[in-house]
C-alpha atoms as a PDB file:
ATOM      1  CA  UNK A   1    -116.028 -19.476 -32.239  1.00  0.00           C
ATOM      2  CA  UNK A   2    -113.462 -18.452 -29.309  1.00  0.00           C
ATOM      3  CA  UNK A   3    -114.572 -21.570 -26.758  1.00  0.00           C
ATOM      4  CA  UNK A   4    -113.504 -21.134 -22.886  1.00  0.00           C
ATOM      5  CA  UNK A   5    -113.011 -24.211 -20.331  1.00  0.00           C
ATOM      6  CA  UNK A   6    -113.789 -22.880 -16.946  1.00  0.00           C
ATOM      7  CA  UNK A   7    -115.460 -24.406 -13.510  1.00  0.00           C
ATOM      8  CA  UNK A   8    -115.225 -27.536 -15.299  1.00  0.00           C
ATOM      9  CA  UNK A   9    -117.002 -27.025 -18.281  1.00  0.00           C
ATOM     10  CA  UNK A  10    -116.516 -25.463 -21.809  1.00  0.00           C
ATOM     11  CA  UNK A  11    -118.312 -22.925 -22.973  1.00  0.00           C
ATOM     12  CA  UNK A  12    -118.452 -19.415 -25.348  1.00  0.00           C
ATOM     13  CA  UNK A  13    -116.223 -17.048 -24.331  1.00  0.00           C
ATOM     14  CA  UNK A  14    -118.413 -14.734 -23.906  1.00  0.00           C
ATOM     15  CA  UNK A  15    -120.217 -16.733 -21.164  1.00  0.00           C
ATOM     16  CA  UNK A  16    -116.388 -17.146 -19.142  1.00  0.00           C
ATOM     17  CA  UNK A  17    -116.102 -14.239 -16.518  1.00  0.00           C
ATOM     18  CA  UNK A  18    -114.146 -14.214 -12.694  1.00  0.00           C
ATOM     19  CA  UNK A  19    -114.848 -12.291 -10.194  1.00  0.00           C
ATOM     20  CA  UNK A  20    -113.457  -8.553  -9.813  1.00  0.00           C
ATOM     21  CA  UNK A  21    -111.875  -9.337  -6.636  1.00  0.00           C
ATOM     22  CA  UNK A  22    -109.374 -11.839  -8.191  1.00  0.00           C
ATOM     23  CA  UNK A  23    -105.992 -10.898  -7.289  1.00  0.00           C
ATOM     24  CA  UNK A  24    -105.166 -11.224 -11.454  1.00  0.00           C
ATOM     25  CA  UNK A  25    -107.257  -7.851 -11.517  1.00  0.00           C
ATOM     26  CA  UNK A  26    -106.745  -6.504  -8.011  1.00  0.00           C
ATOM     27  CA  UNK A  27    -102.639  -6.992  -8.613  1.00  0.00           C
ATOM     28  CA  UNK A  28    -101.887  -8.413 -11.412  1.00  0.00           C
ATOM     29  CA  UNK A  29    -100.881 -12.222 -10.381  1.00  0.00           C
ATOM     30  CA  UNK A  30    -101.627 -14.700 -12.890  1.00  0.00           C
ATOM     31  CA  UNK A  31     -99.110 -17.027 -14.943  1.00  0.00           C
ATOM     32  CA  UNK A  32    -100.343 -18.145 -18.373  1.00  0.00           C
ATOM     33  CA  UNK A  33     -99.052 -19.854 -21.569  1.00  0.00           C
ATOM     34  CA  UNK A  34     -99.719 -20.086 -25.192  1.00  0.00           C
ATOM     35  CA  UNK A  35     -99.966 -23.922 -27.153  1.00  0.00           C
ATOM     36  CA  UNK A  36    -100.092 -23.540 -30.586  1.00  0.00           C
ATOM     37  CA  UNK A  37    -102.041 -26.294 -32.159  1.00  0.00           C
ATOM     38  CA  UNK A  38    -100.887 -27.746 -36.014  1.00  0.00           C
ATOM     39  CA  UNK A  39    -104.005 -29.633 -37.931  1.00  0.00           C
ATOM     40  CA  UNK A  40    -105.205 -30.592 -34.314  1.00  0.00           C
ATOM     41  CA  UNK A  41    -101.743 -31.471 -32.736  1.00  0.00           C
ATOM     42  CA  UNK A  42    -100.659 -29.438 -29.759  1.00  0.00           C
ATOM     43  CA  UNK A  43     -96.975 -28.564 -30.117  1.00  0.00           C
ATOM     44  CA  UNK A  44     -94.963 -29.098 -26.903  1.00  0.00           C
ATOM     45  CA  UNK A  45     -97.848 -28.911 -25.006  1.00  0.00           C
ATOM     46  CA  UNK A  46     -96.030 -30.990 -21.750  1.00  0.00           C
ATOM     47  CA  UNK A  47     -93.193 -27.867 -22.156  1.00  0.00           C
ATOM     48  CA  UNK A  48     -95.258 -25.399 -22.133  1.00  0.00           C
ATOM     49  CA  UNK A  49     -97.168 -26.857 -18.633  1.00  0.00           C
ATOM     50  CA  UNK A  50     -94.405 -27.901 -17.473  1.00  0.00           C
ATOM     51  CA  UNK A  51     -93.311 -23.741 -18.011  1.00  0.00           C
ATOM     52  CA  UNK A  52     -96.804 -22.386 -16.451  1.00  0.00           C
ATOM     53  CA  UNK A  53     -96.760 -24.499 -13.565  1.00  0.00           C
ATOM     54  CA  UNK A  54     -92.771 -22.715 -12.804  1.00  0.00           C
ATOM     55  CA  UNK A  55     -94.349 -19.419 -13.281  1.00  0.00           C
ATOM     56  CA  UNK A  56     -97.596 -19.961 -11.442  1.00  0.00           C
ATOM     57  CA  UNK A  57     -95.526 -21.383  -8.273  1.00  0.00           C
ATOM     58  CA  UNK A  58     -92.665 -18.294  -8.685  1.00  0.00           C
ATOM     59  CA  UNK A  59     -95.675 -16.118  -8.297  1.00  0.00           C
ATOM     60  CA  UNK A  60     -96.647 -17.690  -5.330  1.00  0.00           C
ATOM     61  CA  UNK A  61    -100.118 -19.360  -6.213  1.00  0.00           C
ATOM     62  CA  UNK A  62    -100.603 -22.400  -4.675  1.00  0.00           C
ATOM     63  CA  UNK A  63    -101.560 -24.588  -7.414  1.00  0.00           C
ATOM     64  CA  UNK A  64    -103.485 -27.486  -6.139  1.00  0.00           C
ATOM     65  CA  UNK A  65    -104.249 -30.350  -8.415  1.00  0.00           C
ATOM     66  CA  UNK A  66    -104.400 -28.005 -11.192  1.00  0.00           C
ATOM     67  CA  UNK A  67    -101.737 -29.322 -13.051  1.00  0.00           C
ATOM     68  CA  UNK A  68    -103.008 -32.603 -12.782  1.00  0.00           C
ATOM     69  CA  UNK A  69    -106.274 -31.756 -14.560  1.00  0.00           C
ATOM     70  CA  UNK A  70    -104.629 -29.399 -17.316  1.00  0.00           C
ATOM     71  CA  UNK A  71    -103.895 -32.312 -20.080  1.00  0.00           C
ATOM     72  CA  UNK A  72    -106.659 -33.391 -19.838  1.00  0.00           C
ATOM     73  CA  UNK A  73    -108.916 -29.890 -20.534  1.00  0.00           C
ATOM     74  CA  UNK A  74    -106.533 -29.312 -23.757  1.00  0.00           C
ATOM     75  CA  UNK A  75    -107.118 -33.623 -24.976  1.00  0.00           C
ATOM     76  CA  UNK A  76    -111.483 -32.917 -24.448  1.00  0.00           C
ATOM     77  CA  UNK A  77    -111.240 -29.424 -25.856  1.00  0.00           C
ATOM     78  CA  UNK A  78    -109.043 -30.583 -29.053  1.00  0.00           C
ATOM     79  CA  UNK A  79    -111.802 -32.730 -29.873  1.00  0.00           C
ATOM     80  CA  UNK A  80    -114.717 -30.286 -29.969  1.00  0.00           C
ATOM     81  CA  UNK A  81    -116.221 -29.648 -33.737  1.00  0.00           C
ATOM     82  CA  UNK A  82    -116.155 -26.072 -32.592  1.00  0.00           C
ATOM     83  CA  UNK A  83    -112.604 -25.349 -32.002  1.00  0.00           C
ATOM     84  CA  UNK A  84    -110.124 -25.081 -34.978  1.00  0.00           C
ATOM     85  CA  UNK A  85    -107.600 -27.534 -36.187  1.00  0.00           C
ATOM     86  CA  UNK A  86    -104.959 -24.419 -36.620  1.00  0.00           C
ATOM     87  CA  UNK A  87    -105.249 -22.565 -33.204  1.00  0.00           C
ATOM     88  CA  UNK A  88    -103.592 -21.497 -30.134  1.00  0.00           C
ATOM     89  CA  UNK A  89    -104.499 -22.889 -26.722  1.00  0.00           C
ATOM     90  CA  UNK A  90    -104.051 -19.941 -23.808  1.00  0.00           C
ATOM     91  CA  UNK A  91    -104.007 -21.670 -20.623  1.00  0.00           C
ATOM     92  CA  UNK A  92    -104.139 -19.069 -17.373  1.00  0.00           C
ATOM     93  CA  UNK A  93    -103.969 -19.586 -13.832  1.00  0.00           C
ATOM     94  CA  UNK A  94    -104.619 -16.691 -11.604  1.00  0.00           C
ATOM     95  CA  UNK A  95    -104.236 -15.709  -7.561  1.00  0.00           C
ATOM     96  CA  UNK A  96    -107.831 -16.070  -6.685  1.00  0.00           C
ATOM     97  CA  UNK A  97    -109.604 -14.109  -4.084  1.00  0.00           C
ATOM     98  CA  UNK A  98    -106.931 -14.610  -1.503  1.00  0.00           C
ATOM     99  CA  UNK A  99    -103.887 -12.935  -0.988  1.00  0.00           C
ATOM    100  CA  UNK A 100    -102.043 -14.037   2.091  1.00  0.00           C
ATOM    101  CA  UNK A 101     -99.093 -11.695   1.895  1.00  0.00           C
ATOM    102  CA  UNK A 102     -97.761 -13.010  -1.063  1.00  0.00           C
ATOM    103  CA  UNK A 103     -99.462 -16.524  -1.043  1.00  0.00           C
ATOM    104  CA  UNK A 104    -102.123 -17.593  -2.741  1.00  0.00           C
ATOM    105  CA  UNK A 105    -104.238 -20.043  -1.566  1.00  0.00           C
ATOM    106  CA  UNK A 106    -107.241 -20.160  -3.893  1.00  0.00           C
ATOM    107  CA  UNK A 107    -105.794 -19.944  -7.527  1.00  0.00           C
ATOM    108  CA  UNK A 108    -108.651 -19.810 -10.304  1.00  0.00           C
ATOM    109  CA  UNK A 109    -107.465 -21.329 -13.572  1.00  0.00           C
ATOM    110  CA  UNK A 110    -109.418 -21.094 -17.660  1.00  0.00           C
ATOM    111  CA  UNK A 111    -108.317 -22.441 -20.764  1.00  0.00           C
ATOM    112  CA  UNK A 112    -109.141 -20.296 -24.004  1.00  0.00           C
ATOM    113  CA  UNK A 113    -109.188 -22.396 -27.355  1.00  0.00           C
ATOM    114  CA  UNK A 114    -108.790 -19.470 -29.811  1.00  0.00           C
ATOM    115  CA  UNK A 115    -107.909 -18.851 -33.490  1.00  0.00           C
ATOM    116  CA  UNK A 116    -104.122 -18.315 -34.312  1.00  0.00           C
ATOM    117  CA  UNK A 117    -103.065 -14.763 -35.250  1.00  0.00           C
ATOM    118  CA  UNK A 118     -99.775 -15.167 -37.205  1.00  0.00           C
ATOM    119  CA  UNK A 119     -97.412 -12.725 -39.087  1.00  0.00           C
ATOM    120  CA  UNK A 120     -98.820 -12.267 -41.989  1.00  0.00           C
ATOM    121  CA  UNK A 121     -97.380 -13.335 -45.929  1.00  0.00           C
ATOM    122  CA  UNK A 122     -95.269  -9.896 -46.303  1.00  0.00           C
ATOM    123  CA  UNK A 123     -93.971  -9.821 -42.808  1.00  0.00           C
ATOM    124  CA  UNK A 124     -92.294 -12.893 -43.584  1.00  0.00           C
ATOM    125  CA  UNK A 125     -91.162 -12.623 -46.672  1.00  0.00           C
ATOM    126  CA  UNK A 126     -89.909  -8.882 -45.767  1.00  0.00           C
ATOM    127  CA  UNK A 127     -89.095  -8.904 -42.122  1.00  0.00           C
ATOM    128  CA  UNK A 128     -90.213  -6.965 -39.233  1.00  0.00           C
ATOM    129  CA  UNK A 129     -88.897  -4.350 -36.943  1.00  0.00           C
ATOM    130  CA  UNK A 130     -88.299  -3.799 -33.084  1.00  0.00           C
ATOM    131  CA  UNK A 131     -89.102  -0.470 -31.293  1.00  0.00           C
ATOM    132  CA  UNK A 132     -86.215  -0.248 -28.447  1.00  0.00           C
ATOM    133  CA  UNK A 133     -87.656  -0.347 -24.866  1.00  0.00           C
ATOM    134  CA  UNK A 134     -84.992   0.884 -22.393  1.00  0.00           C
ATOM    135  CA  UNK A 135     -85.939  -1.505 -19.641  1.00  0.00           C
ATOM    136  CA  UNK A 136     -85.038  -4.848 -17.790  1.00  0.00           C
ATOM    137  CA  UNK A 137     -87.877  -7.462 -17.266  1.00  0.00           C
ATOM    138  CA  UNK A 138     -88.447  -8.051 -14.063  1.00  0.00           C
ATOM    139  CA  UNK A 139     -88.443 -11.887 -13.217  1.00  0.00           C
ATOM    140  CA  UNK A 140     -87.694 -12.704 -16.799  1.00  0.00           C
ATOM    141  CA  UNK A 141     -88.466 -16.837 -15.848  1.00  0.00           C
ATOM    142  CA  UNK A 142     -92.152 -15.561 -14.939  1.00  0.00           C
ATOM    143  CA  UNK A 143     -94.666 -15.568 -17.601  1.00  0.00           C
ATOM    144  CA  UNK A 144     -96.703 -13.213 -16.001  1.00  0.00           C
ATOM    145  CA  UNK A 145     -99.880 -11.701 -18.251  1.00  0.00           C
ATOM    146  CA  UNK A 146     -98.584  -8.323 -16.874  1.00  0.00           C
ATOM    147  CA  UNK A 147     -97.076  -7.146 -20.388  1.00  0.00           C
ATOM    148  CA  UNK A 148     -97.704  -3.485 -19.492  1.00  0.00           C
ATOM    149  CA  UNK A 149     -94.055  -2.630 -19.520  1.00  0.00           C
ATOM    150  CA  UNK A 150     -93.418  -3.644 -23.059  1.00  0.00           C
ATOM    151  CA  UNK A 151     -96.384  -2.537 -24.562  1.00  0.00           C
ATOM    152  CA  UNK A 152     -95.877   1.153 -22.876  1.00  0.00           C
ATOM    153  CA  UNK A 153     -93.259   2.101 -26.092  1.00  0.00           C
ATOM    154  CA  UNK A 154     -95.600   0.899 -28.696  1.00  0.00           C
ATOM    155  CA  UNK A 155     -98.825   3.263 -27.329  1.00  0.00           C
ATOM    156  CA  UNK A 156     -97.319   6.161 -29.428  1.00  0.00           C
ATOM    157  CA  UNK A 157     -99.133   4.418 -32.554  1.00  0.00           C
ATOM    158  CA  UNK A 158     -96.287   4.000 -34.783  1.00  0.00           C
ATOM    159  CA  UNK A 159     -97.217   1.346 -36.979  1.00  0.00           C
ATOM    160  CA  UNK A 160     -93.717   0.454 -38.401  1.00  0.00           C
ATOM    161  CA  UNK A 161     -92.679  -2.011 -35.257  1.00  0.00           C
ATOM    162  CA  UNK A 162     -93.591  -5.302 -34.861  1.00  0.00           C
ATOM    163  CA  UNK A 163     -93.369  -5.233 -31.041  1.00  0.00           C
ATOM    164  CA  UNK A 164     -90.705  -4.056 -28.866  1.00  0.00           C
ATOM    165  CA  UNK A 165     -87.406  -4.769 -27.762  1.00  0.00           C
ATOM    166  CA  UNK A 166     -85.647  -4.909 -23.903  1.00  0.00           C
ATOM    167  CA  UNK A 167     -82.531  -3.191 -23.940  1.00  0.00           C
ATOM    168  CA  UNK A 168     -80.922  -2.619 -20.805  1.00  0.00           C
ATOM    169  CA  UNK A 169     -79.219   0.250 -19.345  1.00  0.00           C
ATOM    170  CA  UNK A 170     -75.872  -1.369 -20.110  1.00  0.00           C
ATOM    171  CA  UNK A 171     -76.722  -1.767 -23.782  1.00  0.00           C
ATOM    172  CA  UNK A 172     -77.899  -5.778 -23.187  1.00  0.00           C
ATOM    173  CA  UNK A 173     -80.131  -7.375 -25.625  1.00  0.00           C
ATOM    174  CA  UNK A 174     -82.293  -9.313 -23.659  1.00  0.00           C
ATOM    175  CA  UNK A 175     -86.017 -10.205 -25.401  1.00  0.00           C
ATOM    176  CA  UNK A 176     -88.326  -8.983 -27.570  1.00  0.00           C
ATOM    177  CA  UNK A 177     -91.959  -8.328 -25.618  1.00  0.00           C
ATOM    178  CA  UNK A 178     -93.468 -12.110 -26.676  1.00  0.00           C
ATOM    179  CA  UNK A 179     -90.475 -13.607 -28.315  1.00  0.00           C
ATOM    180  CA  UNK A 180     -86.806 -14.378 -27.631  1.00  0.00           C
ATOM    181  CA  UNK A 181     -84.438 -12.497 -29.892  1.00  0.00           C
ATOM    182  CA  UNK A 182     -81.070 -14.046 -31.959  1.00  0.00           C
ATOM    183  CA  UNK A 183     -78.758 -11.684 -33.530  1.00  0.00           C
ATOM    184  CA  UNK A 184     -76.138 -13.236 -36.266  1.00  0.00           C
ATOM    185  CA  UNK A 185     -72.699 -11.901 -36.966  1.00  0.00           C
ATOM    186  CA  UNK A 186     -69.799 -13.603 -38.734  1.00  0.00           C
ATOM    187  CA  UNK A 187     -72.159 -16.601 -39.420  1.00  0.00           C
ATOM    188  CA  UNK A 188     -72.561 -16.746 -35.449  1.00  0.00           C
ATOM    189  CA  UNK A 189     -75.942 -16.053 -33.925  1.00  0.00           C
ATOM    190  CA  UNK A 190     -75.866 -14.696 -30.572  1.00  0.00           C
ATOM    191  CA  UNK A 191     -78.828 -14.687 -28.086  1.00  0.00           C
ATOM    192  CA  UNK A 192     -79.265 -13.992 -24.258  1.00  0.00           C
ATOM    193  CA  UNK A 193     -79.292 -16.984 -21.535  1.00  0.00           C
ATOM    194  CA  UNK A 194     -81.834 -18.239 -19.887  1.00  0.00           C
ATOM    195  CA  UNK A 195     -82.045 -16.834 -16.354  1.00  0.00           C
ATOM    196  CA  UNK A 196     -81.604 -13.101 -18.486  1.00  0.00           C
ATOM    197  CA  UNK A 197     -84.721 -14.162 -20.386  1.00  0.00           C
ATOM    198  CA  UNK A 198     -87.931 -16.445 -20.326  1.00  0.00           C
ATOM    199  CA  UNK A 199     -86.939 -20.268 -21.034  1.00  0.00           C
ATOM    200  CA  UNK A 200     -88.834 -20.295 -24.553  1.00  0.00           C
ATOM    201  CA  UNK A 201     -89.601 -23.929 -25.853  1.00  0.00           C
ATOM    202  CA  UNK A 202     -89.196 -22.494 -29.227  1.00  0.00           C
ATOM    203  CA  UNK A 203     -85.971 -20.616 -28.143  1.00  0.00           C
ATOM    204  CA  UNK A 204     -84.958 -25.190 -27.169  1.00  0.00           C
ATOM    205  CA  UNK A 205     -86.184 -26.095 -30.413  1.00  0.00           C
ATOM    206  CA  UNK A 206     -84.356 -23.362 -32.641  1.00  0.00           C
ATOM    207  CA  UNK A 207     -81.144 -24.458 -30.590  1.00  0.00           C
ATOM    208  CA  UNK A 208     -81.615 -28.139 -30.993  1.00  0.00           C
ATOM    209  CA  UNK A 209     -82.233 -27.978 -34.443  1.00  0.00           C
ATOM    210  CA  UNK A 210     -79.124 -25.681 -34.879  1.00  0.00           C
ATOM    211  CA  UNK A 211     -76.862 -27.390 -33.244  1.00  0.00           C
ATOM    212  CA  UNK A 212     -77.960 -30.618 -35.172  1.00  0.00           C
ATOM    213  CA  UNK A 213     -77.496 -28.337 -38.074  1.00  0.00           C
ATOM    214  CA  UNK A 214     -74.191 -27.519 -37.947  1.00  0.00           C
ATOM    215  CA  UNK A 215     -75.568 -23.512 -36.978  1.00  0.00           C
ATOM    216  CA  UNK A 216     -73.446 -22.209 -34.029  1.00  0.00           C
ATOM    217  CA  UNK A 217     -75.358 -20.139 -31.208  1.00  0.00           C
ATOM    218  CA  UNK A 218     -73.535 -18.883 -28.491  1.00  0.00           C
ATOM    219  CA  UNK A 219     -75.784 -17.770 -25.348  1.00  0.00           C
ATOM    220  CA  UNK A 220     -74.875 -14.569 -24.691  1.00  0.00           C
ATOM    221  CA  UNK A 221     -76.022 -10.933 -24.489  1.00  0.00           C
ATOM    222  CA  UNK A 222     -76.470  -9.506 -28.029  1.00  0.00           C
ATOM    223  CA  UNK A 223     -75.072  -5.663 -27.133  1.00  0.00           C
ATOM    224  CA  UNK A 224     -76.924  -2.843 -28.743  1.00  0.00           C
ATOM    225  CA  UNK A 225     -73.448  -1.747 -30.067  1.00  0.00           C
ATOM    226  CA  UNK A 226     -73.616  -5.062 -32.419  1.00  0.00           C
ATOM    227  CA  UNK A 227     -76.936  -3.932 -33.991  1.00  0.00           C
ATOM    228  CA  UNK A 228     -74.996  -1.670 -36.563  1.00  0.00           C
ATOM    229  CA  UNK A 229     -72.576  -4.679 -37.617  1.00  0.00           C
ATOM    230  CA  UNK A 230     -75.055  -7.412 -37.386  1.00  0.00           C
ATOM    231  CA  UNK A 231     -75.705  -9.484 -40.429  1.00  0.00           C
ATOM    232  CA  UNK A 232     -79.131 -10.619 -39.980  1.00  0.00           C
ATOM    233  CA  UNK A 233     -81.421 -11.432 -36.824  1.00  0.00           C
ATOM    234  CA  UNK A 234     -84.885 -13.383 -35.674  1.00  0.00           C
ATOM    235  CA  UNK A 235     -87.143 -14.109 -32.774  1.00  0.00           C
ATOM    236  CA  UNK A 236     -88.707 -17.112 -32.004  1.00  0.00           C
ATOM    237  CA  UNK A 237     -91.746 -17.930 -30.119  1.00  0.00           C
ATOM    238  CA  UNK A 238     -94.464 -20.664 -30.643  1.00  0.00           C
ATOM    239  CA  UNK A 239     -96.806 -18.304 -32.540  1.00  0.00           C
ATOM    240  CA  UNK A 240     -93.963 -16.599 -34.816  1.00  0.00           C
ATOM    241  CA  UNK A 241     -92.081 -19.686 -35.161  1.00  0.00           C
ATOM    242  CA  UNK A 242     -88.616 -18.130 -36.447  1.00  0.00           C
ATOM    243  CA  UNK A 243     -89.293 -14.434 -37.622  1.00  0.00           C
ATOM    244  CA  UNK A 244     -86.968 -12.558 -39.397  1.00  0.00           C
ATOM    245  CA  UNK A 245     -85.940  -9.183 -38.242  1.00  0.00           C
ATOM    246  CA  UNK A 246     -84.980  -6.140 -40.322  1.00  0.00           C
ATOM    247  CA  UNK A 247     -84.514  -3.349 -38.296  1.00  0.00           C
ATOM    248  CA  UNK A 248     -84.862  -2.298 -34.768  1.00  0.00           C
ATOM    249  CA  UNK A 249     -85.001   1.627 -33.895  1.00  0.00           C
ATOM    250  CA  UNK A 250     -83.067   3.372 -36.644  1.00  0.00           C
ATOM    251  CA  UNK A 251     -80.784   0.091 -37.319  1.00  0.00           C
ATOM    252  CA  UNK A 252     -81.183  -1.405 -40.454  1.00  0.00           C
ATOM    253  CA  UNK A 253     -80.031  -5.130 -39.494  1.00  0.00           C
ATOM    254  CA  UNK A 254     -77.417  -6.592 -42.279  1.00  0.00           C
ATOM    255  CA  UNK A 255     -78.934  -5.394 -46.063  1.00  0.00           C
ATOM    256  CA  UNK A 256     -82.365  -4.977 -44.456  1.00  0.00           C
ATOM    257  CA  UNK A 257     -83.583  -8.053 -45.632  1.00  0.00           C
ATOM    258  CA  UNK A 258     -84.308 -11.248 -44.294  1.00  0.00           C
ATOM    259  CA  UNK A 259     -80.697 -13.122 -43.876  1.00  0.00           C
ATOM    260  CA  UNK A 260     -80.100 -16.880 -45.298  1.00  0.00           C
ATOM    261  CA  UNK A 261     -79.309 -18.410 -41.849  1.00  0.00           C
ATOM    262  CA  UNK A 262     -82.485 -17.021 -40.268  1.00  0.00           C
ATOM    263  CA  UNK A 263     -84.795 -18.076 -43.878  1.00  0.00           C
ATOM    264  CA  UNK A 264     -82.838 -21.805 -42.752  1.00  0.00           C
ATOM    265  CA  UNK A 265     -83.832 -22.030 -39.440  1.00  0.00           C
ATOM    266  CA  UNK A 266     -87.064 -21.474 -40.319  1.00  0.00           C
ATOM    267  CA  UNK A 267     -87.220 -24.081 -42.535  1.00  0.00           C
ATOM    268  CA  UNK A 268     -85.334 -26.315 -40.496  1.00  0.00           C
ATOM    269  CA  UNK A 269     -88.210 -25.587 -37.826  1.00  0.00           C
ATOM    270  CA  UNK A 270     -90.614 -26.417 -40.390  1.00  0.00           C
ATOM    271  CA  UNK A 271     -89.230 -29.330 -41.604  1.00  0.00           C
ATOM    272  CA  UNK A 272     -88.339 -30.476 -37.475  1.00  0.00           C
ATOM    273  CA  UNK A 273     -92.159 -29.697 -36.054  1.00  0.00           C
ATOM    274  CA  UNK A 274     -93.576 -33.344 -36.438  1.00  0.00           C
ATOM    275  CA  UNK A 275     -90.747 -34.590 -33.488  1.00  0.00           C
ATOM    276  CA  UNK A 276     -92.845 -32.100 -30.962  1.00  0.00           C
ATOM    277  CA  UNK A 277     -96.346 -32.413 -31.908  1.00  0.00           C
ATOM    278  CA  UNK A 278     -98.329 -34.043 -29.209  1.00  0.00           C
ATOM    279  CA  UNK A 279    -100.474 -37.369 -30.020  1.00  0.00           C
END
């Protein structure tokens, strides 16, 4: 069962509902963030506040004490028979009913304990692809729940791609639509800064572990023109963890197979996971 913390108490999610005239349906301002939870162990849970508090202030919602009450929600609702060992935690905080030309005095905020939807067997072991999506993010260090703009190139129902890809006008690689992207070339993996993209606590980890690995990332831009001479290429993100990629548009990415440096990084995630699991 999907369980929902809300008004201070937990309960179905069918049961959770806000009001209409919150500003996260009138316009569109809310800040969330995913937790992904291993055998009852948040991962990087204090990151990923820490991450939805940025977003929820850069969207101008006055947050209150909300922040102070988060932990605290995820510790009680971890412990519940009803919610799964494996899961994600989806923590929202929305504008309220107020909107005081651009501030937001009333913020609502729910916490949704759900079960984890990760690629599957095959899409590991064979890779994924990206669909192209000609477009800059807007606010890139905003987690907004607005993902309209990258879910616009997927509504043609092709089922080949994974999710999409932003590619700017000036041929920047910037982030896939939930993940942040690497792209590997002479043994180098290349992947765009933070400031271009969302600060990913994955995206930290993968570098940490790299770098402790003797894997070189450079942050930079991946350009679109390095697709067709790219050896191999991943996202990260919480959920994913480090998926390979295989192809994005018509670019078959190295042998179109998952590379050796991206299969290591995963399992160097894998192996690493226990030094950011919460007690």
């Amino acid at each position: 069962m999907t369980v929902c913390y809300y008004n201070g108490e937990f309960m179905p999610i069918s049961e959770c509902a806000i009001p209409v005239t919150d500003m996260s349906i009138q316009r569109g301002v809310a800040a969330f963030d995913s937790i992904r939870v291993y055998d009852g162990r948040s991962f990087a849970a204090g990151a990923h506040l820490k991450r939805l508090e940025e977003s929820a202030l850069g969207s101008g919602i006055e947050i209150g004490d909300i922040f102070t009450k988060l932990p605290q929600v995820i510790k009680d609702g971890l412990k519940r028979n009803d919610v799964p060992k494996n899961s994600v935690i989806k923590a929202y905080v929305t504008g309220g009913d107020i909107n005081d030309r651009g501030h937001f005095p009333n913020p609502r905020f729910f916490v949704i304990f759900d079960k984890l939807n990760t690629p599957t067997e095959e899409e590991r072991r064979n890779g994924v692809a990206l669909k192209p999506n000609r477009a800059g993010r807007s606010f890139p260090l905003i987690k907004s729940t607005n993902y309209l703009f990258g879910l616009i190139p997927l509504s043609e129902r092709d089922d080949t791609f994974f999710e999409s890809l932003y590619i700017t006008e000036d041929g920047e690689i910037s982030e896939a639509m939930t993940s942040n992207f690497f792209l590997c070339k002479e043994g180098k993996f290349y992947t765009a800064p933070v400031g271009k993209v969302l600060k990913g606590v994955t995206r930290d980890i993968v570098l940490t572990v790299a770098s402790e690995n003797g894997i070189e990332i450079i942050e930079r831009c991946p350009l679109e023109s390095e697709l067709a001479e790219a050896d191999e290429a991943f996202t990260s993100s919480s959920i994913k963890e480090v998926l390979p990629i295989v192809r994005v548009g018509t670019h078959v990415i190295g042998n179109g197979k998952p590379g050796p440096l991206t299969l290591r990084l995963h399992k160097l995630f894998l192996d690493n996971i226990h030094r950011w699991l919460d007690d």
